[in-house]
C-alpha atoms as a PDB file:
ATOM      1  CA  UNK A   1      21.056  29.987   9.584  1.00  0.00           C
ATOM      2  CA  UNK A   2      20.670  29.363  13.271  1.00  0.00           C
ATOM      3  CA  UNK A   3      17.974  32.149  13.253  1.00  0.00           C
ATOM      4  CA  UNK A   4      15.895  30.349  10.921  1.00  0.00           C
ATOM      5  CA  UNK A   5      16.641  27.176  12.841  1.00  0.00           C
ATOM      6  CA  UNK A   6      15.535  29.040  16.433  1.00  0.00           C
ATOM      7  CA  UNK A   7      12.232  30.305  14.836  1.00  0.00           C
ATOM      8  CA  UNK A   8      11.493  27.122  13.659  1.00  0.00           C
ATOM      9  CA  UNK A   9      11.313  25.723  16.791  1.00  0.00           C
ATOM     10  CA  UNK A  10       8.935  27.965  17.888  1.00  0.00           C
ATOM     11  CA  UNK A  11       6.059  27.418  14.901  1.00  0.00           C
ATOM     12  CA  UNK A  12       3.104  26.322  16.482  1.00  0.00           C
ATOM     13  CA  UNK A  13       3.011  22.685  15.598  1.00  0.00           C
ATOM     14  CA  UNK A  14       0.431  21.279  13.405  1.00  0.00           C
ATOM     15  CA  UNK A  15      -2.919  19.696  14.278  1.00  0.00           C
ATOM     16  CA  UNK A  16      -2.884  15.433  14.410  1.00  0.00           C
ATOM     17  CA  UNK A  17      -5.917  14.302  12.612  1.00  0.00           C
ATOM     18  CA  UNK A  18      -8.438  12.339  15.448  1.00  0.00           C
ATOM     19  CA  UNK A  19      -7.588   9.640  16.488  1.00  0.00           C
ATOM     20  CA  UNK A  20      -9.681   7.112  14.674  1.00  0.00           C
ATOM     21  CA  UNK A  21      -8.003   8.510  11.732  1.00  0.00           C
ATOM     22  CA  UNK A  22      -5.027   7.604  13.023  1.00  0.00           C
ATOM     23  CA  UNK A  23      -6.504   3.999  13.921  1.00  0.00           C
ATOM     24  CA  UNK A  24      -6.921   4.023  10.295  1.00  0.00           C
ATOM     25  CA  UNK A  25      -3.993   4.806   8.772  1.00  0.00           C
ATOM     26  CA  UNK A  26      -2.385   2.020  11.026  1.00  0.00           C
ATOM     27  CA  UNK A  27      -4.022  -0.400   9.529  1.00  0.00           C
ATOM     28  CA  UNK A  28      -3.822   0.251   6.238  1.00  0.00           C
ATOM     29  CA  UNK A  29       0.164   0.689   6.753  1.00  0.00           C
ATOM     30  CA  UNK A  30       0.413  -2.610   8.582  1.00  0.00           C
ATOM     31  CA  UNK A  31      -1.962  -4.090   6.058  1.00  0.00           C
ATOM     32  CA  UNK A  32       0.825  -3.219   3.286  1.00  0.00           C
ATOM     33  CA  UNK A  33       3.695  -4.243   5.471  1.00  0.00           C
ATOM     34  CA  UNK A  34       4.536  -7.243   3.727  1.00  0.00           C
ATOM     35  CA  UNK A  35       6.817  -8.011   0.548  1.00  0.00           C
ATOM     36  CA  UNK A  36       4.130  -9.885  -0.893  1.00  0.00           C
ATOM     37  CA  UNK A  37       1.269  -7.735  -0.512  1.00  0.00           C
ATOM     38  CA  UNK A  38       4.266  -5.151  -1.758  1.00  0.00           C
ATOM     39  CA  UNK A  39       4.183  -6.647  -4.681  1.00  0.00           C
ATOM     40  CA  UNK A  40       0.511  -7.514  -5.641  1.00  0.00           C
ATOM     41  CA  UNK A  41       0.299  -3.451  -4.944  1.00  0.00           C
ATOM     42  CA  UNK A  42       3.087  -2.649  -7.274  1.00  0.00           C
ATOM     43  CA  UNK A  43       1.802  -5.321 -10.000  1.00  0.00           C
ATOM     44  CA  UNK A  44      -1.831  -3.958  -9.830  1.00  0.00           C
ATOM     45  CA  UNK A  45      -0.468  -0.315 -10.456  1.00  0.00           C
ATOM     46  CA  UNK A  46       0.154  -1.534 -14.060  1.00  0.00           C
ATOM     47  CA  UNK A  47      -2.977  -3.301 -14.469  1.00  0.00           C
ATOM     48  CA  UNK A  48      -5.808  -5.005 -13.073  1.00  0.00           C
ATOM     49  CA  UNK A  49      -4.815  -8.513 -12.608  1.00  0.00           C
ATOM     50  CA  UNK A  50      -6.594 -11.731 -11.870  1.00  0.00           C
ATOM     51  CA  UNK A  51      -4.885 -14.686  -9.143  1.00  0.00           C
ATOM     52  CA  UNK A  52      -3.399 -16.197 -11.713  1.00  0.00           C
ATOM     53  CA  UNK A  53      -1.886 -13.719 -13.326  1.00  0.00           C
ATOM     54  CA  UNK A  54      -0.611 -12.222 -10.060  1.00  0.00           C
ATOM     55  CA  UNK A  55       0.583 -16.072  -9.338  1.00  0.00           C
ATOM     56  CA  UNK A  56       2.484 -16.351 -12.698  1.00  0.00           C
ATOM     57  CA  UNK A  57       4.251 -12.339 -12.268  1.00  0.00           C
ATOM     58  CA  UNK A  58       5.048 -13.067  -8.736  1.00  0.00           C
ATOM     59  CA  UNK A  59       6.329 -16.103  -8.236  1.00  0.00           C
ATOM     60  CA  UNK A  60       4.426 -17.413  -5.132  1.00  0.00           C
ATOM     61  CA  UNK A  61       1.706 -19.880  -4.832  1.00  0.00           C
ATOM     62  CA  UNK A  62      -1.989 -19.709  -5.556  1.00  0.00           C
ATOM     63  CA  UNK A  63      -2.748 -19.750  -1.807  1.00  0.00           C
ATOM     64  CA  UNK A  64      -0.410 -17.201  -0.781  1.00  0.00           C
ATOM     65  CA  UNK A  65      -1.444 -14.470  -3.788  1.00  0.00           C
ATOM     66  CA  UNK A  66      -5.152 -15.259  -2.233  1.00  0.00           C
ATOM     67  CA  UNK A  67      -4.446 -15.115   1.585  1.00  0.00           C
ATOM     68  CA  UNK A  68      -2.544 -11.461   0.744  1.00  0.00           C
ATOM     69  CA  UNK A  69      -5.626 -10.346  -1.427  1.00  0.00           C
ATOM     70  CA  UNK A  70      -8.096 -10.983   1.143  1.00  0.00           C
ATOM     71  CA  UNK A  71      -5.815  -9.009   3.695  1.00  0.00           C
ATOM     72  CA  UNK A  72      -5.615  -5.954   0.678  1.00  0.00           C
ATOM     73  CA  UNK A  73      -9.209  -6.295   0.288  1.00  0.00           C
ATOM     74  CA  UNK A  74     -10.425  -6.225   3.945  1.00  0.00           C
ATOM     75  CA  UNK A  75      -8.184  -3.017   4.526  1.00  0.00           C
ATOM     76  CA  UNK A  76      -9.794  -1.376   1.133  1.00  0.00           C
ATOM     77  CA  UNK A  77      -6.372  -1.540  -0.604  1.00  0.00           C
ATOM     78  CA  UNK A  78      -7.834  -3.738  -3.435  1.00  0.00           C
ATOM     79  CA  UNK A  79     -11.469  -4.596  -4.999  1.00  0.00           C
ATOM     80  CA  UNK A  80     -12.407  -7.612  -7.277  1.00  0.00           C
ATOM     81  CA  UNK A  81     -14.892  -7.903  -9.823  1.00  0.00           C
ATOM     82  CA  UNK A  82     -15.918 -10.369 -11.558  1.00  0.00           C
ATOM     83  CA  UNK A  83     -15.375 -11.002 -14.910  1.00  0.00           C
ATOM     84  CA  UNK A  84     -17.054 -14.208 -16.458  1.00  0.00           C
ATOM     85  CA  UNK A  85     -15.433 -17.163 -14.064  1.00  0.00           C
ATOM     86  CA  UNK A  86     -12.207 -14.973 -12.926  1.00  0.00           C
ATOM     87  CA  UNK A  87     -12.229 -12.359 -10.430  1.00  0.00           C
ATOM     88  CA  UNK A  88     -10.003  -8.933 -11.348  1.00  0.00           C
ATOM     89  CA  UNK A  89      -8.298  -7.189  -8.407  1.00  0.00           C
ATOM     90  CA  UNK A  90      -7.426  -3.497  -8.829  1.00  0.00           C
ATOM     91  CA  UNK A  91      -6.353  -1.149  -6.732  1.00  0.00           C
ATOM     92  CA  UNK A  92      -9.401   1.111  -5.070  1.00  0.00           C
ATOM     93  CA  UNK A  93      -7.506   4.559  -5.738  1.00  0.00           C
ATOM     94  CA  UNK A  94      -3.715   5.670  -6.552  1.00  0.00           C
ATOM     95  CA  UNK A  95      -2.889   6.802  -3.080  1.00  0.00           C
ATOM     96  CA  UNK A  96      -2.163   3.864  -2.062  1.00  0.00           C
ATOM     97  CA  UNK A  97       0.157   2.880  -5.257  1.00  0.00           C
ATOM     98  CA  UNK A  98       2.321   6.013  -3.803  1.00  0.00           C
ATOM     99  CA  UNK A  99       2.210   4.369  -0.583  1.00  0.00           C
ATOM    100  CA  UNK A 100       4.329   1.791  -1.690  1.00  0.00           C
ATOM    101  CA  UNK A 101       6.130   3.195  -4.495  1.00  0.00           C
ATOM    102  CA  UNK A 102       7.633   5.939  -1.856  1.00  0.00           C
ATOM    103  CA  UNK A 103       8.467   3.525   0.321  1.00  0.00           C
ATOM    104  CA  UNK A 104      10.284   0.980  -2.228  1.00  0.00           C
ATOM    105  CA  UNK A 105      12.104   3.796  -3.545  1.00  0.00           C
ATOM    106  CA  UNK A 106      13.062   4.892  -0.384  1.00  0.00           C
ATOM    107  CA  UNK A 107      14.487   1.226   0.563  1.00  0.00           C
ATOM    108  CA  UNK A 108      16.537   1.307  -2.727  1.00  0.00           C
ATOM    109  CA  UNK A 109      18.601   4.820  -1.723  1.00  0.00           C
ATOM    110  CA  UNK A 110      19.302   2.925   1.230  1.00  0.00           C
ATOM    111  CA  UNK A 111      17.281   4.432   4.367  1.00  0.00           C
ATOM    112  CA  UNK A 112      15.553   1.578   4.785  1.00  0.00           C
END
């Protein structure tokens, strides 16, 4: 085993992406980095959701649920469209829905 462990240490590491890449990825993590915005992520995996909708499964105020969407929206989490006077966030792709579903059930084995 400590063969395979030796010659491990010797692979030729991997290439980082550039750096603006990186840049990127920051933000979007730190754009998901709250339990709220957690949440809104989680709720729009099931379906597309309008503010008050996300207001009545959440819990939190009308002003929060909007001050997190505009923070998903400006880091491409989530779009809106609009549908007759309400506007329905969903999430842009599902890579980001494994983001945070990783990461929540990582917390819950208990490595958080």
């Amino acid at each position: 085993m400590q063969e395979a462990t030796a010659a491990h240490v010797h692979e030729t590491p991997a290439l980082l992406p550039p750096k603006p890449t990186l840049v990127a990825a920051g933000e979007l993590l730190r754009a998901l980095a709250a339990p709220v915005r957690i949440s809104i992520v989680l709720q729009l995996r099931e379906q597309r959701s309008c503010v008050h909708e996300l207001v009545g499964a959440l819990g939190v105020t009308q002003p929060l649920v909007s001050q997190h969407l505009r923070v998903l929206k400006a880091a491409g989490v989530v779009h809106g469209e609009r549908v007759g006077r309400e506007v329905m966030y969903s999430l842009v792709d599902d890579h980001l829905a494994h983001i945070v579903v990783d990461a929540v059930a990582h917390a819950e084995e208990g490595h958080s």
